[in-house]
N, C-alpha and C. Protein backbone atom coordinates (compact mmCIF):
# COMPACT_ATOMS: atom_id res chain seq x y z
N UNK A 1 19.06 -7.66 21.42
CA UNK A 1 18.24 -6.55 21.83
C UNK A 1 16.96 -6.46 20.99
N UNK A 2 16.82 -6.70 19.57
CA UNK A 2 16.02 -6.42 18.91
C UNK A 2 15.83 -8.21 18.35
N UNK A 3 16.01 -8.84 18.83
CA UNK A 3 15.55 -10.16 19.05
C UNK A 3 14.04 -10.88 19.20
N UNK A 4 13.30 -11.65 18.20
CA UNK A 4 12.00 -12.18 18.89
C UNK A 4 12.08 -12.87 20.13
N UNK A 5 11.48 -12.32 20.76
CA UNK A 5 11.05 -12.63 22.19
C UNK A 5 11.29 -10.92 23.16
N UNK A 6 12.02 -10.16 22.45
CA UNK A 6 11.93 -9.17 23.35
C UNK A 6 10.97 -7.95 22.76
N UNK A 7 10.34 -7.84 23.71
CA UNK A 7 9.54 -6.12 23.53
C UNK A 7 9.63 -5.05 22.30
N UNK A 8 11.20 -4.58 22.43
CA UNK A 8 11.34 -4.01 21.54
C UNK A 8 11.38 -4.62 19.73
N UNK A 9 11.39 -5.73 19.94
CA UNK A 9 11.11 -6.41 18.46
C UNK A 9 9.42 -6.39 18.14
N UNK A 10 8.77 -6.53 18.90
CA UNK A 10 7.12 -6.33 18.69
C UNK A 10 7.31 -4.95 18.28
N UNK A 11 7.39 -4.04 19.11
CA UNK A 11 7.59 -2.67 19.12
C UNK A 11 7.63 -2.07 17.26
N UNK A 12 9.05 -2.62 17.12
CA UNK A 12 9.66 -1.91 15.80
C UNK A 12 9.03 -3.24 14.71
N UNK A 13 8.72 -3.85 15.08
CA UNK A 13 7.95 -4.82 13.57
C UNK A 13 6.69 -4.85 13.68
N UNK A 14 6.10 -4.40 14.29
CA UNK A 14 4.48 -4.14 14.53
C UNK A 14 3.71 -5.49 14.74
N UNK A 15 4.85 -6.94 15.05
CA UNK A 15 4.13 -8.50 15.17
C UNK A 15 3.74 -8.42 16.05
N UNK A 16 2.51 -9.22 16.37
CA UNK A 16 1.86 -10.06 17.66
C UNK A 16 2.99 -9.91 19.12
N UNK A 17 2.42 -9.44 20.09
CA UNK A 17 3.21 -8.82 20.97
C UNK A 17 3.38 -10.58 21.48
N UNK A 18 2.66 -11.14 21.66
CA UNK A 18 2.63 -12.94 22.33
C UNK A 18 3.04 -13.78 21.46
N UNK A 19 3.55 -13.73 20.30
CA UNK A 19 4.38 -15.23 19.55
C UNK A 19 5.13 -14.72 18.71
N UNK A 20 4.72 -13.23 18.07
CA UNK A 20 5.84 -12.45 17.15
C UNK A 20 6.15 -13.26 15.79
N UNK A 21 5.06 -13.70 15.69
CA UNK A 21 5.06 -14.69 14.36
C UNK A 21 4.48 -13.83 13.38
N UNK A 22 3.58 -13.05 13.25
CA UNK A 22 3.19 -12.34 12.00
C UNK A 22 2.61 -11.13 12.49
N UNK A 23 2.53 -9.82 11.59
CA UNK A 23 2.46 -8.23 11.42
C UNK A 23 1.06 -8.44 12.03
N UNK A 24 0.52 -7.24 13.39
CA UNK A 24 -0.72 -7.01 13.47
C UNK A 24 -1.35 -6.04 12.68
N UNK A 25 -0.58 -5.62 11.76
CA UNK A 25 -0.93 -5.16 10.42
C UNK A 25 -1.73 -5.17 9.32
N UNK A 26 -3.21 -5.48 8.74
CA UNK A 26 -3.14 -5.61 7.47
C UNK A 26 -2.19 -5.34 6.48
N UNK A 27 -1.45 -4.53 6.32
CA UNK A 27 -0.42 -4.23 5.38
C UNK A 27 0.83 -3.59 6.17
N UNK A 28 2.07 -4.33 5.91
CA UNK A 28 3.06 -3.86 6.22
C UNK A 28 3.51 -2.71 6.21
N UNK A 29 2.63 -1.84 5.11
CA UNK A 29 3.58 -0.56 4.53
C UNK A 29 2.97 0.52 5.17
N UNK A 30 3.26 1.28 5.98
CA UNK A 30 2.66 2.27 7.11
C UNK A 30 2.56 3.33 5.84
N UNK A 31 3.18 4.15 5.00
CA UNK A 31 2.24 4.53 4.09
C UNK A 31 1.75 4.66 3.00
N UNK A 32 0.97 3.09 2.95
CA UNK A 32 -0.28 2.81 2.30
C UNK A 32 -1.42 4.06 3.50
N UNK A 33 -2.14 4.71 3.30
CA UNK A 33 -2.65 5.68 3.72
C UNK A 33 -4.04 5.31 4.56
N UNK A 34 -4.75 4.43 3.25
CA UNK A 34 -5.60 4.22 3.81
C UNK A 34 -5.32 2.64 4.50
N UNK A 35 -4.18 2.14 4.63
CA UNK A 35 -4.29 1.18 5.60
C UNK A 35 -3.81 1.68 6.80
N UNK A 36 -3.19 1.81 6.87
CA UNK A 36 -2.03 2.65 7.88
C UNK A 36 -2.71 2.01 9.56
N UNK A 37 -3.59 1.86 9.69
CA UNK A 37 -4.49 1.82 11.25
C UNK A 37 -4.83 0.50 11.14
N UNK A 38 -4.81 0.06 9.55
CA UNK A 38 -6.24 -1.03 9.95
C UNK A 38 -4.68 -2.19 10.33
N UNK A 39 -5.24 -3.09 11.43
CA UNK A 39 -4.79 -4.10 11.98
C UNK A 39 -5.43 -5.49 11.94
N UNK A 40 -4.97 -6.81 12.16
CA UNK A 40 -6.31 -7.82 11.76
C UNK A 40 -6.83 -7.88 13.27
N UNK A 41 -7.86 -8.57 12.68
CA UNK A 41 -8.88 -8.95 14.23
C UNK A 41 -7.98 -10.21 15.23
N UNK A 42 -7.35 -10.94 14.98
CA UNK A 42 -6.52 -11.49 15.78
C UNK A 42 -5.27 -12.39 15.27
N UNK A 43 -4.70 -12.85 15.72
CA UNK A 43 -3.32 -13.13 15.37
C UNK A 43 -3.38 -14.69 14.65
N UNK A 44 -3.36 -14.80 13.68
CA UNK A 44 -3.29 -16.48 13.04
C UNK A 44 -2.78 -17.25 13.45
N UNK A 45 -1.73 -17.53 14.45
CA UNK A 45 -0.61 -18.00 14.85
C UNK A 45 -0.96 -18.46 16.06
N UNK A 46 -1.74 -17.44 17.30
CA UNK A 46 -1.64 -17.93 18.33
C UNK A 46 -3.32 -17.51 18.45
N UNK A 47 -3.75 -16.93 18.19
CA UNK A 47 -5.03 -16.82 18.13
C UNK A 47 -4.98 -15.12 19.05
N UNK A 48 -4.48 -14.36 19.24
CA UNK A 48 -4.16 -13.51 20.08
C UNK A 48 -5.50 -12.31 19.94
N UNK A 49 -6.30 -11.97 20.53
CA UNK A 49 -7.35 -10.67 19.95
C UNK A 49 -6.32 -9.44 20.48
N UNK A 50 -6.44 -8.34 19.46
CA UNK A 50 -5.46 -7.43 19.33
C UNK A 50 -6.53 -6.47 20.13
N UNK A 51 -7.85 -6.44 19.90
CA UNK A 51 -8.23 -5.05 20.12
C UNK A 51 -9.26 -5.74 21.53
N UNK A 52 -8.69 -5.58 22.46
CA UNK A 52 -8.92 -6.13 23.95
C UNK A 52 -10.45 -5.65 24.39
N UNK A 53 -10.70 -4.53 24.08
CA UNK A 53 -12.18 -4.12 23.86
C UNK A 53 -12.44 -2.70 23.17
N UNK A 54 -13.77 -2.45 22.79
CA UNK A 54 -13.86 -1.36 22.29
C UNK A 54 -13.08 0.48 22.82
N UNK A 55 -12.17 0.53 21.80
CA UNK A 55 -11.53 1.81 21.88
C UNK A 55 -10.35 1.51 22.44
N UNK A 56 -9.95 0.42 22.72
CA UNK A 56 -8.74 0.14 23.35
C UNK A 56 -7.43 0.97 22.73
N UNK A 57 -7.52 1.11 21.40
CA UNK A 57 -6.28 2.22 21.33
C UNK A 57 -6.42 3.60 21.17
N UNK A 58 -7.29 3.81 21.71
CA UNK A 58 -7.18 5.49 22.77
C UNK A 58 -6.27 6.06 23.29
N UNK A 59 -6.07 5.07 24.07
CA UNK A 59 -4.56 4.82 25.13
C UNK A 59 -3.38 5.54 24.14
N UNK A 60 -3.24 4.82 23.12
CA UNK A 60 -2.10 5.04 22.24
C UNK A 60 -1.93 6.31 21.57
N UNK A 61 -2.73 7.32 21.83
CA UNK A 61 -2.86 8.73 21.49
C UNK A 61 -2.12 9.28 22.49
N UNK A 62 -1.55 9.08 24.09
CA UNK A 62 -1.01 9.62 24.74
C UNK A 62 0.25 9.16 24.36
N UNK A 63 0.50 7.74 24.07
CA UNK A 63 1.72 7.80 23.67
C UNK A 63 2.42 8.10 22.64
N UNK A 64 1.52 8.31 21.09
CA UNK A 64 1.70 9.22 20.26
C UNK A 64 2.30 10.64 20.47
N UNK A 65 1.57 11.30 21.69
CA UNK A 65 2.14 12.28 21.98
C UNK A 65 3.65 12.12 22.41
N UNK A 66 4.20 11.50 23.31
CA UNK A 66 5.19 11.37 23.71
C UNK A 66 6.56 11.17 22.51
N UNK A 67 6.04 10.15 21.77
CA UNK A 67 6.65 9.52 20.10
C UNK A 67 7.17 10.77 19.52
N UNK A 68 6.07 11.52 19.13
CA UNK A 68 5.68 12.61 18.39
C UNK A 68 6.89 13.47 19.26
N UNK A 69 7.17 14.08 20.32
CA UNK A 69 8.17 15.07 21.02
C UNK A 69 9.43 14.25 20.91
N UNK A 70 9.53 13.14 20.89
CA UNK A 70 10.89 12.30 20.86
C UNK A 70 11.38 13.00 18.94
N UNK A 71 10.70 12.72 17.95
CA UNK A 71 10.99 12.65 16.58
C UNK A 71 11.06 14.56 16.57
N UNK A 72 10.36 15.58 17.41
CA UNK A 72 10.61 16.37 16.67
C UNK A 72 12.12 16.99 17.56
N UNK A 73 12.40 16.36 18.53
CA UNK A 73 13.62 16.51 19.78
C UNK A 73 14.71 16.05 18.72
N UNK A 74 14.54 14.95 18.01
CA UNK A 74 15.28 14.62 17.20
C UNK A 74 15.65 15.68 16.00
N UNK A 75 14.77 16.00 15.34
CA UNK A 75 14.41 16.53 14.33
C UNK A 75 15.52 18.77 14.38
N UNK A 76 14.68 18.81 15.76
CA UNK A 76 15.68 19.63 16.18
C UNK A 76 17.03 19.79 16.22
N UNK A 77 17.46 18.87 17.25
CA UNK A 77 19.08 18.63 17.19
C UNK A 77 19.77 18.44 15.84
N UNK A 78 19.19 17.08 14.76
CA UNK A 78 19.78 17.74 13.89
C UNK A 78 19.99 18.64 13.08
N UNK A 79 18.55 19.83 13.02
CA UNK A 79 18.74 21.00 12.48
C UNK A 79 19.28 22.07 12.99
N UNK A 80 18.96 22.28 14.51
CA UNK A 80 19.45 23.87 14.83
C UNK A 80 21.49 23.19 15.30
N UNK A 81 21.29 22.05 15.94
CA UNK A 81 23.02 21.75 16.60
C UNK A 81 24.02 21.02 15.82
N UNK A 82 23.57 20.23 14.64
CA UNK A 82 24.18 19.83 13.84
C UNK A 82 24.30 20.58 12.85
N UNK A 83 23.31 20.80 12.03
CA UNK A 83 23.48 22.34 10.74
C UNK A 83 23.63 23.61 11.05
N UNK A 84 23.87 24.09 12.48
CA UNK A 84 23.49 25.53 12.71
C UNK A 84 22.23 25.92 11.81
N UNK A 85 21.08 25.36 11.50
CA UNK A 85 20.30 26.18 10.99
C UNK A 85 19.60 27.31 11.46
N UNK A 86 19.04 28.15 11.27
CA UNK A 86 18.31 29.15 12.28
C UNK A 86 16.77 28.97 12.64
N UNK A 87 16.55 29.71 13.37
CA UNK A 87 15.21 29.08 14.10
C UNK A 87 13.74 28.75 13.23
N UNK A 88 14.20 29.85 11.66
CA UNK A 88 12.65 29.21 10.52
C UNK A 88 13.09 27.83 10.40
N UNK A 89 14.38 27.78 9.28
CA UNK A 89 14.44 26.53 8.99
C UNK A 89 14.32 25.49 10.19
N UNK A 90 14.74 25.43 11.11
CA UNK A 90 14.82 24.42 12.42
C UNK A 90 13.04 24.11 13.12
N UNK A 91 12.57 24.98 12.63
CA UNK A 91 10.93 24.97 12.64
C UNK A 91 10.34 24.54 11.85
N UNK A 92 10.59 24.67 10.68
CA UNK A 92 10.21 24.01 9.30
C UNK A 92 10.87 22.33 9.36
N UNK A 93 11.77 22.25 9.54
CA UNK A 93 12.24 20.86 9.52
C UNK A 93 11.58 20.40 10.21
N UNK A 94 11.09 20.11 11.78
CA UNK A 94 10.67 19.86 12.84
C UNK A 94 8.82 19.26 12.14
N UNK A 95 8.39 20.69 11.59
CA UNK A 95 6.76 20.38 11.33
C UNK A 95 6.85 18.88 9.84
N UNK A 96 8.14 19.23 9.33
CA UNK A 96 7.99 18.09 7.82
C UNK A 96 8.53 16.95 8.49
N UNK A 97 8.95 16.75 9.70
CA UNK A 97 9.61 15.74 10.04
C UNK A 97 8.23 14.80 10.43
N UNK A 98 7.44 15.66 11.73
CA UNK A 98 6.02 15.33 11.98
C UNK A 98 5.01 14.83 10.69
N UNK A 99 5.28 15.88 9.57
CA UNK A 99 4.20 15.17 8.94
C UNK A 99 4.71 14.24 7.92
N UNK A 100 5.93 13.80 7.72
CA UNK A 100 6.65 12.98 7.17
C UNK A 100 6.25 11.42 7.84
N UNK A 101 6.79 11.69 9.16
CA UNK A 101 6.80 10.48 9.63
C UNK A 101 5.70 10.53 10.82
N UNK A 102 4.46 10.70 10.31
CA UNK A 102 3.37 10.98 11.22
C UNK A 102 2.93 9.13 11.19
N UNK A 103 2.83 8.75 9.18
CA UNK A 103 1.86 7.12 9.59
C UNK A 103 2.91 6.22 10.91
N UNK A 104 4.50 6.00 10.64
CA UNK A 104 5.26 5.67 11.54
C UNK A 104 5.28 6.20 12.82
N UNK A 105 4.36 7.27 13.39
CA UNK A 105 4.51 7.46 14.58
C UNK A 105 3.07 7.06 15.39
N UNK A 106 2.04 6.75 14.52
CA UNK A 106 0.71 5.90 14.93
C UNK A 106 1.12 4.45 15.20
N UNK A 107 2.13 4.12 14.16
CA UNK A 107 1.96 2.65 14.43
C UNK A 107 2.93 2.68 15.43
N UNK A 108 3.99 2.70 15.68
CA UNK A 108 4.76 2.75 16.79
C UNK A 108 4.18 3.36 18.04
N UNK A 109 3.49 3.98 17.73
CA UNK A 109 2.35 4.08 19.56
C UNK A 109 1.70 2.92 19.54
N UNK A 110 0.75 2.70 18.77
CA UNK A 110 -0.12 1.64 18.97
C UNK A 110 0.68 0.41 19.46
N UNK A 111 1.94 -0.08 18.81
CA UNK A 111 2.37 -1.01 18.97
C UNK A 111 3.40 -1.10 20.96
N UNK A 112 3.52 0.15 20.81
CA UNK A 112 4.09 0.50 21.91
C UNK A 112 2.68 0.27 23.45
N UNK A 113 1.55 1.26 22.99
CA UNK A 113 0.20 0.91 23.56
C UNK A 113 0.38 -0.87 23.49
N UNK A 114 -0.06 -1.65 22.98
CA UNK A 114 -0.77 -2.85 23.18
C UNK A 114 0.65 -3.52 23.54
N UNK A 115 1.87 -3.53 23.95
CA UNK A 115 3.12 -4.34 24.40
C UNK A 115 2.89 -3.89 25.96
N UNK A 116 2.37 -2.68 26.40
CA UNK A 116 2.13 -2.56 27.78
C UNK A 116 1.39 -3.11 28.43
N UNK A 117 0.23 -4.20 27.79
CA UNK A 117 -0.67 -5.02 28.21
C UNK A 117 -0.24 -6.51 27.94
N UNK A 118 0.38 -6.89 27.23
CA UNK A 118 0.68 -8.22 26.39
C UNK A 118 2.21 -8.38 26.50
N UNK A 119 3.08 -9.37 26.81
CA UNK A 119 3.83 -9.67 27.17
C UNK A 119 3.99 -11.17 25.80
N UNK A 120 5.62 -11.72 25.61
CA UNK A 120 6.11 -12.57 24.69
C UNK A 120 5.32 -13.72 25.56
N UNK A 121 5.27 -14.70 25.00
CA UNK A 121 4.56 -15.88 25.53
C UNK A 121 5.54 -17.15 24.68
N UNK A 122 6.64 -17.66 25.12
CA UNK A 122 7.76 -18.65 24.64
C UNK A 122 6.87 -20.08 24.24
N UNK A 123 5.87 -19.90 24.81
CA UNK A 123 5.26 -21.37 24.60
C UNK A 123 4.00 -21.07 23.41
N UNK A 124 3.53 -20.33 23.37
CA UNK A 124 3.01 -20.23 22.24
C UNK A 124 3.71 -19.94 20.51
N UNK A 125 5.10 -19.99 20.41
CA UNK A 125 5.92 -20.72 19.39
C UNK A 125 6.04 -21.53 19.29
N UNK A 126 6.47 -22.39 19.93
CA UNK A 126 5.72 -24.01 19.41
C UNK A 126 5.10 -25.00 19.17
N UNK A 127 3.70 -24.16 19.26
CA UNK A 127 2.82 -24.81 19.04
C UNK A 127 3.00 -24.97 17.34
């Protein structure tokens, strides 16, 4: 499931959506702060251009949104249905969850954004 060659492995490792050989990342560590966004200009491996044209991850702000309601849906359940907490704390958890795991929810859009255009490519691994 979480295998190179499938979707969801680009997805959760932030690699080259077409050979999954290396991070479209400058830096692995989502928060390093001020890297957090920056990505390289194309893929070493297969030659892949990440940023298809200007503003291309725009897009990935809608799916941020979506990300963003999944983590605080999460974030919920385990506070108000698993802890019985009451509705401050279960509100409070929810906003630290968001800004906890806000750099992880950019890159997981973005990466989610640019896999909806770009597909695994089996032949560009062995080269």
């Amino acid at each position: 499931m979480f295998t190179k060659g499938t979707k969801l492995y680009s997805i959760f490792t932030g690699s080259c959506p077409k050979c999954h050989q290396e991070s479209m990342y400058t830096n692995k560590n989502a928060y390093n702060l001020t890297e957090t966004l920056k990505i390289n200009e194309r893929c070493s491996h297969c030659n892949t251009k990440y940023r298809i044209e200007p503003s291309f991850f725009y897009g990935a702000m809608y799916v941020s949104y979506a990300v963003g309601v999944a983590f605080a849906v999460a974030a919920f359940v385990i506070s108000n249905l698993i802890f019985n907490a009451n509705l401050k704390v279960t509100f409070i958890s929810i906003v630290g969850t968001l800004v906890v795991f806000m750099p992880v929810i950019m890159r997981l859009s973005r990466n989610i954004w640019i896999n909806f255009f770009m597909s695994y490519d089996k032949d560009l691994v062995k080269k």
